[in-house]
C-alpha atoms as a PDB file:
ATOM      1  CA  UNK A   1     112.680  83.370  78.998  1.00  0.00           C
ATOM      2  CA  UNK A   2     114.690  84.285  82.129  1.00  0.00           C
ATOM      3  CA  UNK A   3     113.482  85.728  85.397  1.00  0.00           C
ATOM      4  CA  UNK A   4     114.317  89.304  85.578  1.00  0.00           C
ATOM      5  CA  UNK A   5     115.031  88.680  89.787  1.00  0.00           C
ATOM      6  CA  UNK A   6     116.686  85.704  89.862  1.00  0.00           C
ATOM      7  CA  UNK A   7     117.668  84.906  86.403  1.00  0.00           C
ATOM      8  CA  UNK A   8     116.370  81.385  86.317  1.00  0.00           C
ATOM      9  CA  UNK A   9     114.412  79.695  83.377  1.00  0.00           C
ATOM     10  CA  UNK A  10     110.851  80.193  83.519  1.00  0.00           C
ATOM     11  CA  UNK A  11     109.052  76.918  82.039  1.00  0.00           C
ATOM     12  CA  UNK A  12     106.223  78.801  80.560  1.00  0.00           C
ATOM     13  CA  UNK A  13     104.680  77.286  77.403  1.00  0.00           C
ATOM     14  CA  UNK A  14     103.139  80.377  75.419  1.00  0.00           C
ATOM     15  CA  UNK A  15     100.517  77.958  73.880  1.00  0.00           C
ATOM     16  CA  UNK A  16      99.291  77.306  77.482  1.00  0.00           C
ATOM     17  CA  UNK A  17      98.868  81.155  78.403  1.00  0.00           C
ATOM     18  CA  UNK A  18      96.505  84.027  77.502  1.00  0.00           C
ATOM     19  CA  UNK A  19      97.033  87.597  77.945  1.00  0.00           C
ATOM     20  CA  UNK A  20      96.630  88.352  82.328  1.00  0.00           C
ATOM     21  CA  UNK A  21      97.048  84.323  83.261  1.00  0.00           C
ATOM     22  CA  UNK A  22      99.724  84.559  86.248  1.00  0.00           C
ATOM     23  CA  UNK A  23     103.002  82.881  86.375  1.00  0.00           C
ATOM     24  CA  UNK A  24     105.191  82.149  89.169  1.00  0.00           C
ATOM     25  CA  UNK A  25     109.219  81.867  89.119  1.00  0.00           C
ATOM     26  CA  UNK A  26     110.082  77.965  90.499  1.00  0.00           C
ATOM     27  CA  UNK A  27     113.241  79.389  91.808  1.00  0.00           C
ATOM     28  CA  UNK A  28     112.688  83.049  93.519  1.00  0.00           C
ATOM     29  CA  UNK A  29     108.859  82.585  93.613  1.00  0.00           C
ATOM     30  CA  UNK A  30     108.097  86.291  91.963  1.00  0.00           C
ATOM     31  CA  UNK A  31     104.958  86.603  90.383  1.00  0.00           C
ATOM     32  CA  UNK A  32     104.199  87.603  87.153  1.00  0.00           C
ATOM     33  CA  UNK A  33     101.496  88.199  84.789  1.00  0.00           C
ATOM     34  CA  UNK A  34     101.362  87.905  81.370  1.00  0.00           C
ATOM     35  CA  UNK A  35     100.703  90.982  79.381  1.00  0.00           C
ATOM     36  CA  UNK A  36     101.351  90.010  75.812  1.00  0.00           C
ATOM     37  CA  UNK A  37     101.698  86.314  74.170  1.00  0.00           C
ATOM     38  CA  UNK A  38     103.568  87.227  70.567  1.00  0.00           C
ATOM     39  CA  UNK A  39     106.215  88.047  71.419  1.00  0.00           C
ATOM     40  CA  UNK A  40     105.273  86.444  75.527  1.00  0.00           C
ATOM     41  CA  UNK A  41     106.051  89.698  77.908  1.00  0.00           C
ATOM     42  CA  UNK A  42     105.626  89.567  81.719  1.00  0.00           C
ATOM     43  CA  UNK A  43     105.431  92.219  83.877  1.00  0.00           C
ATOM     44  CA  UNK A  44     105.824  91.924  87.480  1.00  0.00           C
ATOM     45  CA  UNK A  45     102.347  90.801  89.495  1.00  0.00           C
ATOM     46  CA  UNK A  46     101.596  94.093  92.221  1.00  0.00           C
ATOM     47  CA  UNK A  47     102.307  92.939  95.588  1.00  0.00           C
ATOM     48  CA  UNK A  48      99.766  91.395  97.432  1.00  0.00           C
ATOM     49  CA  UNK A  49      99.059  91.122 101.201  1.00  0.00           C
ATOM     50  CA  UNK A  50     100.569  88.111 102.982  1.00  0.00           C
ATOM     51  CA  UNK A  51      97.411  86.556 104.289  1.00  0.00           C
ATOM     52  CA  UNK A  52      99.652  85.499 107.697  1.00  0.00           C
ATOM     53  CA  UNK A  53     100.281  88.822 108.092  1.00  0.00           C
ATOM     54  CA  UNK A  54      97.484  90.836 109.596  1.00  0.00           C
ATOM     55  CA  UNK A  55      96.570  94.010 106.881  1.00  0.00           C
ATOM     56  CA  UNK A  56      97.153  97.325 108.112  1.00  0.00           C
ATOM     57  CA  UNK A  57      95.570 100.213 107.103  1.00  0.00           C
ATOM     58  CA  UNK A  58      97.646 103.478 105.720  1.00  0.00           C
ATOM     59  CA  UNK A  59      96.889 105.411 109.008  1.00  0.00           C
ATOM     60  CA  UNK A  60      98.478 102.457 111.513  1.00  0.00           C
ATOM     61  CA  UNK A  61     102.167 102.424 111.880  1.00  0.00           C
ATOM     62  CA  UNK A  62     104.592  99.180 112.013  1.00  0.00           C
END
């Protein structure tokens, strides 16, 4: 299977991954979580907060 970002092989063994385990692209790094294993689909992992970052709330501005 390809990355959809970067196009790269994924290595992902489907007899090594359940339905909502999390894979990661070696190349681009995008995150993705399994959402079916027969035929294996990924769909793209929802952002999450870069923990060096400090979080800001919807009513703060950049």
């Amino acid at each position: 299977m390809l990355c959809p970002e970067c196009d790269s092989a994924l290595d992902i063994d489907t007899d090594d991954v359940e339905e909502g385990d999390s894979v990661t692209c070696d190349e681009c790094g995008t995150e993705y979580e399994v959402v079916a294993t027969d035929p294996l689909e990924l769909a793209k992992a929802d952002e999450e907060i870069d923990e060096d970052e400090p979080a800001m709330s919807e009513d703060e501005e950049e």
